[in-house]
Protein backbone atom coordinates (compact mmCIF):
# COMPACT_ATOMS: atom_id res chain seq x y z
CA UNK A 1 20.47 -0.19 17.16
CA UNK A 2 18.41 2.60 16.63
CA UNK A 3 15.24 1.62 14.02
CA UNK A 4 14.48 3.75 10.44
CA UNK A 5 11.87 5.90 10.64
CA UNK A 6 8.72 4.85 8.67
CA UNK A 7 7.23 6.64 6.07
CA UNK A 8 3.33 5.23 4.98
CA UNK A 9 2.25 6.23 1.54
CA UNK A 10 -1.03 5.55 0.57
CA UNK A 11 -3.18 5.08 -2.03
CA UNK A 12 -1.21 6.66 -5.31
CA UNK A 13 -3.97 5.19 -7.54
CA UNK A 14 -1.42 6.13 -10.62
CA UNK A 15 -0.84 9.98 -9.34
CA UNK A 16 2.34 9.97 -10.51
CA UNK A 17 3.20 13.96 -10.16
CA UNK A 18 1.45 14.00 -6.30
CA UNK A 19 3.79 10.75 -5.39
CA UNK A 20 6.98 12.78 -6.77
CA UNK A 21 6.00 15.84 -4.99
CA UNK A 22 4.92 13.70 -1.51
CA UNK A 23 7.86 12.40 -1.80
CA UNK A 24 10.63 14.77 -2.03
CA UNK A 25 10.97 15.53 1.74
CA UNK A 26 11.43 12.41 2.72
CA UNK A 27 14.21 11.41 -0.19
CA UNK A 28 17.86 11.92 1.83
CA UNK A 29 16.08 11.27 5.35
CA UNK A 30 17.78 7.58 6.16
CA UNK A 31 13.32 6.53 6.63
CA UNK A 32 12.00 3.38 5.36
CA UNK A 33 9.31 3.88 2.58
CA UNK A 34 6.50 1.27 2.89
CA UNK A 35 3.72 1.85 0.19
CA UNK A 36 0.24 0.68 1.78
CA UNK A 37 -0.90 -0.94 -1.63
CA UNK A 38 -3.05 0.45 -4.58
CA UNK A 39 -0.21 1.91 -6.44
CA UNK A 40 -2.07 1.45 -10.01
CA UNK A 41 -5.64 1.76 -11.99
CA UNK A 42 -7.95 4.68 -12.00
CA UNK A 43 -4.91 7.49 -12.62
CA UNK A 44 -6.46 10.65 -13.45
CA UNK A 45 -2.85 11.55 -15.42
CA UNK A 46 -1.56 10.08 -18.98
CA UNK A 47 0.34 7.06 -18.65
CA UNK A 48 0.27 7.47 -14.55
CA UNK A 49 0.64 3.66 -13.75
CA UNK A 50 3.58 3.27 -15.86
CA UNK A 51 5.26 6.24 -14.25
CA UNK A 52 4.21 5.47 -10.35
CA UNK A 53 5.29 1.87 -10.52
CA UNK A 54 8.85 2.48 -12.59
CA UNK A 55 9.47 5.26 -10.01
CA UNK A 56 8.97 2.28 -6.69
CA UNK A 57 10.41 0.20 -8.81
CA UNK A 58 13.92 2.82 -8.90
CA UNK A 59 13.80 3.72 -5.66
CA UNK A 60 13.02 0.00 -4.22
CA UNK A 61 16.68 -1.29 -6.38
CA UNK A 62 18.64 0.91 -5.24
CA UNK A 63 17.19 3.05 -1.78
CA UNK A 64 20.81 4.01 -0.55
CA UNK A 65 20.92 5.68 -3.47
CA UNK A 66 17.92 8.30 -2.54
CA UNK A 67 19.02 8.44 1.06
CA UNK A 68 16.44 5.78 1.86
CA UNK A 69 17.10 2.63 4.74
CA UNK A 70 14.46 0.88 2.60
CA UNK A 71 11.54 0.54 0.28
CA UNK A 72 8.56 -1.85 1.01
CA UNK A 73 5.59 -2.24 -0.78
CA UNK A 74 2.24 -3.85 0.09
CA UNK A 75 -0.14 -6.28 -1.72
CA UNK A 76 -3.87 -4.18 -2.34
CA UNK A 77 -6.56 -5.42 -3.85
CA UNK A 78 -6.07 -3.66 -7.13
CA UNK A 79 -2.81 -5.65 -7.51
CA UNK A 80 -4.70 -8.43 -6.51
CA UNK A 81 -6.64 -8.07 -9.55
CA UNK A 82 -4.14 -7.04 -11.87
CA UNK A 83 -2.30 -10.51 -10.86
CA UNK A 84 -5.89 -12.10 -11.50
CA UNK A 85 -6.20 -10.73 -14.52
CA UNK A 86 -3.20 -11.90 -15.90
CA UNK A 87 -3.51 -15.24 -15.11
CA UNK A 88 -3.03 -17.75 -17.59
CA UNK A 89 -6.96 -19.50 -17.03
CA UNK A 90 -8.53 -16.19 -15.73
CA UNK A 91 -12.63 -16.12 -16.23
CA UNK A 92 -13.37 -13.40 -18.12
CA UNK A 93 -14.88 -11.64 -14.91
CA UNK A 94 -11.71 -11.43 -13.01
CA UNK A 95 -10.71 -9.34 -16.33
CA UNK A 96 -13.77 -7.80 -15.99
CA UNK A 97 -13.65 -6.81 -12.27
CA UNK A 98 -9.88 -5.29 -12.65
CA UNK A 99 -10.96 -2.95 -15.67
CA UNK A 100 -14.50 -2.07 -13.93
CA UNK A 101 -12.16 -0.53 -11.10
CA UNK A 102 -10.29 1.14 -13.16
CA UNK A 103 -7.27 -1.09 -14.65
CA UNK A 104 -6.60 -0.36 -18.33
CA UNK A 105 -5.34 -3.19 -20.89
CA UNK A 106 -2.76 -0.79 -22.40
CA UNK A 107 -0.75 -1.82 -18.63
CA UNK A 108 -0.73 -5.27 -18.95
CA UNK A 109 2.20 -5.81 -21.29
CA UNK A 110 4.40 -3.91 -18.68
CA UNK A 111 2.49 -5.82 -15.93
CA UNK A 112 3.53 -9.32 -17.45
CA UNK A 113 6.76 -7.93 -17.73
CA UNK A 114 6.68 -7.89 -13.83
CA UNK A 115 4.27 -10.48 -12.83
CA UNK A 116 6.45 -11.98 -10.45
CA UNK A 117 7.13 -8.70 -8.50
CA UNK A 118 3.59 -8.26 -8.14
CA UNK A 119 3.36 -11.80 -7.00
CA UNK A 120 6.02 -11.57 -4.29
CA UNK A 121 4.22 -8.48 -2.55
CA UNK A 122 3.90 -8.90 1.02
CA UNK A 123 0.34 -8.32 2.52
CA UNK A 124 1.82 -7.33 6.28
CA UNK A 125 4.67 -4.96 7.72
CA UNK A 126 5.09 -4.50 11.52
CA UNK A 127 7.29 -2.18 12.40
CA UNK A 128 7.92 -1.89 16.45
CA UNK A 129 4.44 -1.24 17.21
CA UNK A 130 3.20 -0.90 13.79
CA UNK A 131 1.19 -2.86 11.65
CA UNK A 132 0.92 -1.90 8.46
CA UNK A 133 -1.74 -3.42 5.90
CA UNK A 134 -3.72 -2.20 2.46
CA UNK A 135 -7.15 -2.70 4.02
CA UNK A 136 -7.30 -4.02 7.74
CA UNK A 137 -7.88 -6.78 9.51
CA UNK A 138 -10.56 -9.10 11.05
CA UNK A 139 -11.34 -7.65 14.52
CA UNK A 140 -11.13 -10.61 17.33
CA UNK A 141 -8.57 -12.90 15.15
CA UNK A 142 -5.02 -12.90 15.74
CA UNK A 143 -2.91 -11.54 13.15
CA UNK A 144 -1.13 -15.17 12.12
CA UNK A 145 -5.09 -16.38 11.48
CA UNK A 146 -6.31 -13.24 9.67
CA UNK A 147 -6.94 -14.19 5.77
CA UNK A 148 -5.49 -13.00 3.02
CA UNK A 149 -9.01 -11.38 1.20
CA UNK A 150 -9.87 -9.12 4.46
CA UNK A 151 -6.33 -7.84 4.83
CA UNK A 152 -6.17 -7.02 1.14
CA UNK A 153 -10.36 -6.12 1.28
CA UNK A 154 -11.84 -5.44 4.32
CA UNK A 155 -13.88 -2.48 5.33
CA UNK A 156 -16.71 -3.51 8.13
CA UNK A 157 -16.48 -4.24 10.95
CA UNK A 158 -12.96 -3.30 11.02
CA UNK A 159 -13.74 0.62 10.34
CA UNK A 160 -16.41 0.54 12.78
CA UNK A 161 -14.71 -1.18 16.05
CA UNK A 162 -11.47 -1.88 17.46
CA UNK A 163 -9.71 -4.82 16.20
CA UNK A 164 -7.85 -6.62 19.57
CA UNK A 165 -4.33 -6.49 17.84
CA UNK A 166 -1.30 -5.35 20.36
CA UNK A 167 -0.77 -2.91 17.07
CA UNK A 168 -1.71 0.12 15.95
CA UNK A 169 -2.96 -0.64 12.66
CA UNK A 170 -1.77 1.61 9.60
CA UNK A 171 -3.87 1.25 6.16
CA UNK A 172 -5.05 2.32 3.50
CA UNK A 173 -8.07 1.16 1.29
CA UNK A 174 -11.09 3.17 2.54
CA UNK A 175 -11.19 6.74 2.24
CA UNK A 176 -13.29 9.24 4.33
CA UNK A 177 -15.99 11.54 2.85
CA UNK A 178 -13.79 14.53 3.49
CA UNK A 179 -10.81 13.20 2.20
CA UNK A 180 -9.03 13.47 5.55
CA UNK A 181 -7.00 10.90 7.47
CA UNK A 182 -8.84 9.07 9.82
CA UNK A 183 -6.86 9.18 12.82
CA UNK A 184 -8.26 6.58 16.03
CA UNK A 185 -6.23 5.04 19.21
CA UNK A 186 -5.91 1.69 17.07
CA UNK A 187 -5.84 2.81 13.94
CA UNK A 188 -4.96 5.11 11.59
CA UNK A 189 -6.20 5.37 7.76
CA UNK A 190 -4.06 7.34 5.40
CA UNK A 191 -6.14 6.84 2.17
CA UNK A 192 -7.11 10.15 1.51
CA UNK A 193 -8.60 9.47 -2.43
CA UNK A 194 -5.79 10.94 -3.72
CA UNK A 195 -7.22 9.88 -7.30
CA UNK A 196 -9.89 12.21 -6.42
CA UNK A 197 -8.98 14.54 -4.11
CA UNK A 198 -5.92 15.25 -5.10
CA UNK A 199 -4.28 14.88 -1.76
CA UNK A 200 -2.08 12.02 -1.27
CA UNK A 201 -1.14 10.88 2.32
CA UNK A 202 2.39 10.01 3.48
CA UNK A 203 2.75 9.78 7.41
CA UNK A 204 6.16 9.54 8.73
CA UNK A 205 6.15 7.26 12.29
CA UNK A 206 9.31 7.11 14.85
CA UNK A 207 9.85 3.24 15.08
CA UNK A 208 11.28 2.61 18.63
CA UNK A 209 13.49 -0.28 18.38
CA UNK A 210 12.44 -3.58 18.95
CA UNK A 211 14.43 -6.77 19.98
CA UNK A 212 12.15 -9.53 18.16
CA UNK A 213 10.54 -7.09 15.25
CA UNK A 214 8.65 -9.22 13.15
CA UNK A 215 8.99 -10.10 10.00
CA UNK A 216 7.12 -9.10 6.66
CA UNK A 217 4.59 -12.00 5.84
């Protein structure tokens, strides 16, 4: 059986109208959407969070419905710290950290409305020869040993040297001073600041089939 294509979609950071518009060609296509992470906080449009996350949350019900095989979305860091911000004992400086990076309070009714889809999120996707992931991964560790906080985290030395992994890695997280993708033979970043540059990355990827495809973790 023949796998999906993938589409990657990267950091929407709340850009609501760019994540409509990025995703219109690939609506009808029979792909598999898998969202790299970062979907909320620091939206540069009114009410963008609300908008980006009940438009996943649509398409991820019901994908036959948009032509879709599938709809996966990954565990970044700022859902990380949404989730610690809402819970129940939080210190005041995990509140702290998610509003200092650009969560706003007015999304946390809607949030606790949701709190255990945010707290099912995967971390991992591998697809064929694909691993997908918000940030990246430890270089020199095996994938089953990497930890939660650099996958969801990391930037050195995982930007600066290949990681070991039988995968190309696809991620999001860091961005590149020009706003492009960064494009390596184990890698490939598709965080292109979309919040500021107003250029978000999706990346579709032919997924040759596999017999033993792994699982999301």
């Amino acid at each position: 059986m023949t796998s999906p294509d993938v589409v990657a979609i990267g950091d929407v950071h709340g850009c609501a109208s760019l994540l409509e518009q990025e995703l219109t060609p690939h609506l009808d296509t029979g792909a598999e959407l898998i969202f790299l992470g970062d979907l909320i906080d620091r939206s540069p449009e009114p009410d963008g969070d609300r908008k980006v996350l009940e438009r996943v949350w649509q398409l991820q019900d019901n994908p036959a419905a948009y032509g879709l095989a599938g709809v996966t979305v990954l565990r970044g860091n700022h859902e990380q710290m949404l989730l610690d911000a809402m819970a129940l004992s939080t210190p005041e400086e995990d509140f702290d950290l998610w509003r200092c990076n650009g969560g706003h309070k007015d999304l946390l009714p809607l949030a606790r409305e949701h709190k255990q889809w945010f707290k099912q999120l995967p971390v991992t996707a591998l697809r064929g020869n694909y691993l997908f992931v918000h940030a990246g991964v430890r270089p020199g560790v095996p994938l089953e040993r990497q930890s939660f906080d650099d996958l969801i985290w990391i930037r050195k030395p995982f930007l600066s040297q290949p990681h070991g992994l039988p995968y190309t890695v696809v991620h999001g997280h860091t961005f590149r001073n020009d706003y492009q993708v960064a494009r390596l033979p184990h890698r490939i970043g598709i965080d292109t600041g979309a919040y500021l540059s107003g250029t978000l990355t999706t990346l579709r990827l032919d997924i040759p089939p596999e017999p033993n495809q792994g699982a999301d973790a």
